[in-house]
Protein backbone atom coordinates (compact mmCIF):
# COMPACT_ATOMS: atom_id res chain seq x y z
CA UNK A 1 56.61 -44.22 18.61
CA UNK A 2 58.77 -46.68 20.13
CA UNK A 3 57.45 -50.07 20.75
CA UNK A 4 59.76 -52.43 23.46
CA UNK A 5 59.12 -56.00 24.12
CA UNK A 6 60.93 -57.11 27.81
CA UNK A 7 64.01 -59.16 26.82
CA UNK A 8 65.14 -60.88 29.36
CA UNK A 9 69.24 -60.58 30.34
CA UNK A 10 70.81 -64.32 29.47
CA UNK A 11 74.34 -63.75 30.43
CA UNK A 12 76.93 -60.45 30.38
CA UNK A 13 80.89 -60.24 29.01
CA UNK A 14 83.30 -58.10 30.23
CA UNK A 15 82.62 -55.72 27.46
CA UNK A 16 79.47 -54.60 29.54
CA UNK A 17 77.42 -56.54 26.28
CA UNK A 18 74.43 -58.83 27.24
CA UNK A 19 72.92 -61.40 25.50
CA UNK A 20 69.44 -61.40 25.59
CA UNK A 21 66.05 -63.54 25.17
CA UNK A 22 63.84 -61.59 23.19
CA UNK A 23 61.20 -63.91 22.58
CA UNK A 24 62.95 -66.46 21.73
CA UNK A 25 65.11 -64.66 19.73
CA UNK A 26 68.69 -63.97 20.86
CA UNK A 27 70.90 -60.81 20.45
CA UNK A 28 73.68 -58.70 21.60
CA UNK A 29 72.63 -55.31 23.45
CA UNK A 30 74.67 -52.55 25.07
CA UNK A 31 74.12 -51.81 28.96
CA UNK A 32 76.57 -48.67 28.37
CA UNK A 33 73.22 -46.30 28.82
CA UNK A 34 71.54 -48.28 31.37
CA UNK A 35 71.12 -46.00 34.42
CA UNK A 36 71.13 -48.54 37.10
CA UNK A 37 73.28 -52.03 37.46
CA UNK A 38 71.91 -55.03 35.92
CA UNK A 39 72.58 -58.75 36.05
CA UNK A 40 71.78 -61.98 34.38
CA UNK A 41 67.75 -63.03 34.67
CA UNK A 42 67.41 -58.84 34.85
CA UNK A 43 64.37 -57.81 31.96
CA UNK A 44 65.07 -54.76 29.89
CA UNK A 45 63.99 -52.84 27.63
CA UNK A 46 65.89 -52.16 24.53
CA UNK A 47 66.19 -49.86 21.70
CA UNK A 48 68.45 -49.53 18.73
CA UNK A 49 71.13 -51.65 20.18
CA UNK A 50 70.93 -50.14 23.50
CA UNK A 51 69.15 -51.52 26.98
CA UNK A 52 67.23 -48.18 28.10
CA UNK A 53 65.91 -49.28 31.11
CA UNK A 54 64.75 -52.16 33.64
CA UNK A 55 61.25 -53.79 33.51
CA UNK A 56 60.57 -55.88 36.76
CA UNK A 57 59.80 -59.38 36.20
CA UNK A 58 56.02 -59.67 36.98
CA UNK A 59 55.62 -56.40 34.56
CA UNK A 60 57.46 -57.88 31.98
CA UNK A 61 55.99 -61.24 31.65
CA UNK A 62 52.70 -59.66 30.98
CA UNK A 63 53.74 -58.11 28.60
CA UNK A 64 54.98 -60.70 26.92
CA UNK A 65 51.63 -62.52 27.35
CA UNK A 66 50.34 -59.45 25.36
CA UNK A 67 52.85 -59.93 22.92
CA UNK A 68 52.11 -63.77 22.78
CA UNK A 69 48.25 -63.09 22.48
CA UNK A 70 48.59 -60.50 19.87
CA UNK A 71 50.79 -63.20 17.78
CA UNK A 72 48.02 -65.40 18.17
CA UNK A 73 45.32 -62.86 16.97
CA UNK A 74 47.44 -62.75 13.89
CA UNK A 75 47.47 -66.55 13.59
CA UNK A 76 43.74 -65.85 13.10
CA UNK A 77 44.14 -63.39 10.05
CA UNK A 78 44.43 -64.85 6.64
CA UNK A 79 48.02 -63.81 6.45
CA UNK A 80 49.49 -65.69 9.87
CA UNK A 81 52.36 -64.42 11.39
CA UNK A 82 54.06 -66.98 14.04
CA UNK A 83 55.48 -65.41 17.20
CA UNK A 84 58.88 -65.55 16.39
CA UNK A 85 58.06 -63.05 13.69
CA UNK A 86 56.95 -60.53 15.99
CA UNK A 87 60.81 -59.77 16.36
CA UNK A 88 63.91 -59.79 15.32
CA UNK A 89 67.56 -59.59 15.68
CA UNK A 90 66.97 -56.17 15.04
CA UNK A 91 63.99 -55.49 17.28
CA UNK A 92 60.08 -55.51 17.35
CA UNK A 93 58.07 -55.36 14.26
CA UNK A 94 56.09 -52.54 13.88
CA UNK A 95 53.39 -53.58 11.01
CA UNK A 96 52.76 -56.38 9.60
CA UNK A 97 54.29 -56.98 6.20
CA UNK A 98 51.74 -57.19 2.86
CA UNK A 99 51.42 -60.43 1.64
CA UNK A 100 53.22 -60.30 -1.87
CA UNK A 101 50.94 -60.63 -4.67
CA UNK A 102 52.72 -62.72 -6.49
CA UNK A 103 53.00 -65.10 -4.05
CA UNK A 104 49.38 -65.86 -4.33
């Protein structure tokens, strides 16, 4: 299963290499595989390094308002995770991490 959150396309080089605004966090993606031209304020979708695909902008800011209400439902749990842990430089989070016991 792949999960994608939309990041949204900040600015491009001449390398065809975008920065991008994945919730907040910043990274550098590919647009070699992208099937279609994109530009800065574009949403994509991204995996392993490489932007897959387009998202259209209505589409992909609701899914980040998923994203940003299932952050908050783990606010709730005894073991909060803020939003900006819901990702990455390297991508989404899958799972949320066991609290270590030692920690405790």
């Amino acid at each position: 299963m792949c999960l994608a959150i939309p990041s949204r396309v900040i600015k491009i080089d001449e390398n065809n290499m975008a920065e991008v605004d994945t919730l907040g966090v910043k990274r550098t993606v590919s647009l070699d595989l992208m099937p279609e031209p994109v530009k800065e304020g574009d949403y994509v979708l991204i995996h392993v390094g490489y932007a897959m695909g387009k998202i259209d902008e209505k589409e992909a800011l609701e899914s980040i308002e998923v994203y940003k209400k299932l952050a908050e439902a783990a606010m709730e749990e005894e073991d909060e995770i803020p939003p900006e842990q819901l990702v990455n430089e390297d991508g989404p989070l899958l799972y949320k991490p066991p609290k270590d016991e030692t920690e405790k």
